[in-house]
C-alpha atoms as a PDB file:
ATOM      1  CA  UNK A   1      32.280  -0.673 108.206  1.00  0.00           C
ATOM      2  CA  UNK A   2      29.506  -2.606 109.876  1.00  0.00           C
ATOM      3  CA  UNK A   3      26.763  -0.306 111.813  1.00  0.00           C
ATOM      4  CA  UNK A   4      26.198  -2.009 115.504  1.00  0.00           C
ATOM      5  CA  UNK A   5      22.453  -1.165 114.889  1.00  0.00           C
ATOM      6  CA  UNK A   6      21.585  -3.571 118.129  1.00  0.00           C
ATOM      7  CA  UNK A   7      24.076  -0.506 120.035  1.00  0.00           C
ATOM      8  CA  UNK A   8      22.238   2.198 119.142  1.00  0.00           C
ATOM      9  CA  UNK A   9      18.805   0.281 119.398  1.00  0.00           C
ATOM     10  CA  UNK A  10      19.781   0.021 122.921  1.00  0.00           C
ATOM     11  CA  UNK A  11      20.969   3.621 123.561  1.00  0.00           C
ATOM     12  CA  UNK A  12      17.608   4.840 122.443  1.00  0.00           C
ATOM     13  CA  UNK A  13      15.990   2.768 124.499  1.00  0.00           C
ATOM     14  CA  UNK A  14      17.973   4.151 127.280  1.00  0.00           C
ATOM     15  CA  UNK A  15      17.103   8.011 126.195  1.00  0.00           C
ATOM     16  CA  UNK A  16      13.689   6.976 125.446  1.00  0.00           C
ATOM     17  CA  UNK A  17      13.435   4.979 129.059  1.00  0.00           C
ATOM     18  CA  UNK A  18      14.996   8.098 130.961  1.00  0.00           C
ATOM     19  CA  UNK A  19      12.464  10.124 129.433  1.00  0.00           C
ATOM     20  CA  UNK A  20       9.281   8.376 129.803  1.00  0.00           C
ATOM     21  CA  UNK A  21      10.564   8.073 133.417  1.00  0.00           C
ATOM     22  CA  UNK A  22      10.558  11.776 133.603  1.00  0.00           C
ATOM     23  CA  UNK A  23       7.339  12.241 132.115  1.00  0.00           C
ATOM     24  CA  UNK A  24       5.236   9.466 134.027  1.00  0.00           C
ATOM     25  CA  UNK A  25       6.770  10.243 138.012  1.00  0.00           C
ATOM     26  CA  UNK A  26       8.610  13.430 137.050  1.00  0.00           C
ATOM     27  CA  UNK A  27      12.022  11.952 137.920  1.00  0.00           C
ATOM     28  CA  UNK A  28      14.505  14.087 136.732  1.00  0.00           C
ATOM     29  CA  UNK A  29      17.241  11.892 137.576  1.00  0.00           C
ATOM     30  CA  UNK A  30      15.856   9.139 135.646  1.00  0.00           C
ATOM     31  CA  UNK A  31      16.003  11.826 132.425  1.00  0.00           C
ATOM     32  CA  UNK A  32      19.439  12.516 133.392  1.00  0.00           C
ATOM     33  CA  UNK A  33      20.939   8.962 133.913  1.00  0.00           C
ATOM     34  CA  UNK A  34      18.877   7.923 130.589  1.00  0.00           C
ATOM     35  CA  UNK A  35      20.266  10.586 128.409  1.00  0.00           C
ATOM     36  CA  UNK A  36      23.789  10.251 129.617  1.00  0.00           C
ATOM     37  CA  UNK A  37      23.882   6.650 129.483  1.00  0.00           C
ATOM     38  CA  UNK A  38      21.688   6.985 126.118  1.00  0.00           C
ATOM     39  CA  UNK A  39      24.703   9.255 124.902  1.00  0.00           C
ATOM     40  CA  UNK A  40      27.762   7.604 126.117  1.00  0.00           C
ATOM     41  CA  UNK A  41      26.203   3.953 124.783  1.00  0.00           C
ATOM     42  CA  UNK A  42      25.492   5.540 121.159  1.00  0.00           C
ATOM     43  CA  UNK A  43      29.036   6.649 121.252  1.00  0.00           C
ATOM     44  CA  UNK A  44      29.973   3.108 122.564  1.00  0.00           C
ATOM     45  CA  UNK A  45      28.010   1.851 119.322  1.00  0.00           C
ATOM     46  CA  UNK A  46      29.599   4.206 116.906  1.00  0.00           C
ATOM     47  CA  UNK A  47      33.215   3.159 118.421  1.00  0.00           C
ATOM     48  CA  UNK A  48      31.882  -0.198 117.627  1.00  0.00           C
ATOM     49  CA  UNK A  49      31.030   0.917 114.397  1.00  0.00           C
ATOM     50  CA  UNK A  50      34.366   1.846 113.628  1.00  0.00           C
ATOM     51  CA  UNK A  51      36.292  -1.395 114.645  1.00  0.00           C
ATOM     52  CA  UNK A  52      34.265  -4.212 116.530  1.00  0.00           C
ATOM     53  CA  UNK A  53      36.938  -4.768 119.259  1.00  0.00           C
ATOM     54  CA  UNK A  54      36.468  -1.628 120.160  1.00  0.00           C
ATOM     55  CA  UNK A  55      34.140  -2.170 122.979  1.00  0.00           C
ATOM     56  CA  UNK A  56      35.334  -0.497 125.952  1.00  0.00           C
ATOM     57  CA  UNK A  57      32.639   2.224 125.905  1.00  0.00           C
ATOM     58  CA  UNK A  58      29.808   0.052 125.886  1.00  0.00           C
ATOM     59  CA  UNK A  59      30.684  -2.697 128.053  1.00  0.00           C
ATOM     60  CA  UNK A  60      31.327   0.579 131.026  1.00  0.00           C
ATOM     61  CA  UNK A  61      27.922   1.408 130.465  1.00  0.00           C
ATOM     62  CA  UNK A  62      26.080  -1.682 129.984  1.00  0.00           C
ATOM     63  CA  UNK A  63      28.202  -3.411 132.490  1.00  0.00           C
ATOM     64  CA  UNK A  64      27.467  -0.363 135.298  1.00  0.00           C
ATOM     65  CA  UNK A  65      23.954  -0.434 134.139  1.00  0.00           C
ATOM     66  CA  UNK A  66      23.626  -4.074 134.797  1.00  0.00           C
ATOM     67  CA  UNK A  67      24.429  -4.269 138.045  1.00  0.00           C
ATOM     68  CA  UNK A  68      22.876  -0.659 139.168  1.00  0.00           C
ATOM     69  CA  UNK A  69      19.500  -1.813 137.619  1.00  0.00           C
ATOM     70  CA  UNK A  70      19.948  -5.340 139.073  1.00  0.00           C
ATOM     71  CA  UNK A  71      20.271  -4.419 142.223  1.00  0.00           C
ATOM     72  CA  UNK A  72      17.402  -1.689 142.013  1.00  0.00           C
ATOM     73  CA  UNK A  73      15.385  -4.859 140.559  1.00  0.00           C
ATOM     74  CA  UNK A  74      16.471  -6.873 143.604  1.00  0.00           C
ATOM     75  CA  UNK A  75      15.497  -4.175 146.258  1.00  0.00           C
ATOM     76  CA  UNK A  76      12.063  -3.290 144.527  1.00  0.00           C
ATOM     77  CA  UNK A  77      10.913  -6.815 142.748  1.00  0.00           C
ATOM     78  CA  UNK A  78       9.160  -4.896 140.082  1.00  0.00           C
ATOM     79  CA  UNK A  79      10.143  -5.995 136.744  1.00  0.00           C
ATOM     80  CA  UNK A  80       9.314  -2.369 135.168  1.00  0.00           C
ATOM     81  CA  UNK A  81      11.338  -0.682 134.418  1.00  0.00           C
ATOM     82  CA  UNK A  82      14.321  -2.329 136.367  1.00  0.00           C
ATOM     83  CA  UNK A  83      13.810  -6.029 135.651  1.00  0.00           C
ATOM     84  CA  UNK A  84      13.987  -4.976 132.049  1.00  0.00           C
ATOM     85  CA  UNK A  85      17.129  -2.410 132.165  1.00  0.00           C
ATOM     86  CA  UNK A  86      18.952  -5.229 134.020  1.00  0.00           C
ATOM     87  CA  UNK A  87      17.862  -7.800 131.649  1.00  0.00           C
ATOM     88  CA  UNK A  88      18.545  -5.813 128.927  1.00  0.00           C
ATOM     89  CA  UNK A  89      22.141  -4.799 129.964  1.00  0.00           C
ATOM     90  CA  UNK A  90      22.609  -8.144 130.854  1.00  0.00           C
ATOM     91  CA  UNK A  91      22.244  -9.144 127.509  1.00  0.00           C
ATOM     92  CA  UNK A  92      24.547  -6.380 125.757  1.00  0.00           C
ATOM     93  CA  UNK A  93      27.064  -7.448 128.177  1.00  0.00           C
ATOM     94  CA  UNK A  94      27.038 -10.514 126.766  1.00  0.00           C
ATOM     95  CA  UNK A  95      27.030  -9.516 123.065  1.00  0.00           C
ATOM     96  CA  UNK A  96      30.193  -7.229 124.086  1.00  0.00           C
ATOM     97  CA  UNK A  97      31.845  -9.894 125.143  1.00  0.00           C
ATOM     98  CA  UNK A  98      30.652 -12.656 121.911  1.00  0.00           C
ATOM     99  CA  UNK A  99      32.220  -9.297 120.024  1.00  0.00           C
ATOM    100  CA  UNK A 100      35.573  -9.589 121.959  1.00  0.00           C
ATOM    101  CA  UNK A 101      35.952 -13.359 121.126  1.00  0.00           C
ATOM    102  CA  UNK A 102      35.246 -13.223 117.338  1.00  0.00           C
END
C-alpha cells in the first residue's frame, strides 16, 4: 500500500489556502470551501491510498475545483490565489487521470 503523499500535499494546501483566506480578508466562505474540499480531497488521497484506481473522490474535487477557480481566475486576472488553485487542480486532474491509465 502506496501513500498518495502528492494527495494529501494538495488537500493541505487546500485547508491551509481556505484558512489563510479567512485570516487575511475574513472570508468565511473561503475557510469553508477550503476545509471541505481540504477534507473530501484527503479522503480522495486515502481512497487512493488504498487501491490507485480508486480515484473518483479526487478527480470530483480537483476536477470542480479546476474549473470553479479557473473561471474565478478568468473573471479577476489575479494569479493569487486563483491562478494558482486552478493551476494546481489542473495539474491533479491530470495525475488522476496518468493514475487511471497505469
Amino acid at each position: 500500500m502506496a501513500i498518495d503523499w502528492l494527495g494529501f500535499s494538495y488537500a493541505i494546501a487546500l485547508g491551509l489556502g481556505g484558512y489563510v483566506g479567512y485570516k487575511t480578508k475574513g472570508s468565511v466562505m473561503s475557510l469553508i470551501a477550503g476545509l471541505f474540499f481540504g477534507v473530501v480531497s484527503a479522503y480522495g488521497a486515502y481512497n487512493i491510498s488504498n487501491d490507485p484506481h480508486d480515484i473518483k473522490v479526487s478527480l470530483f474535487a480537483s476536477g470542480i475545483l479546476t474549473v470553479v477557480m479557473g473561471m474565478r481566475f478568468k473573471k479577476s486576472g489575479k494569479l493569487m490565489p486563483a491562478g494558482i488553485m486552478a493551476g494546481l487542480s489542473l495539474l491533479m486532474v491530470l495525475r488522476l487521470l496518468l493514475l487511471l491509465i497505469a
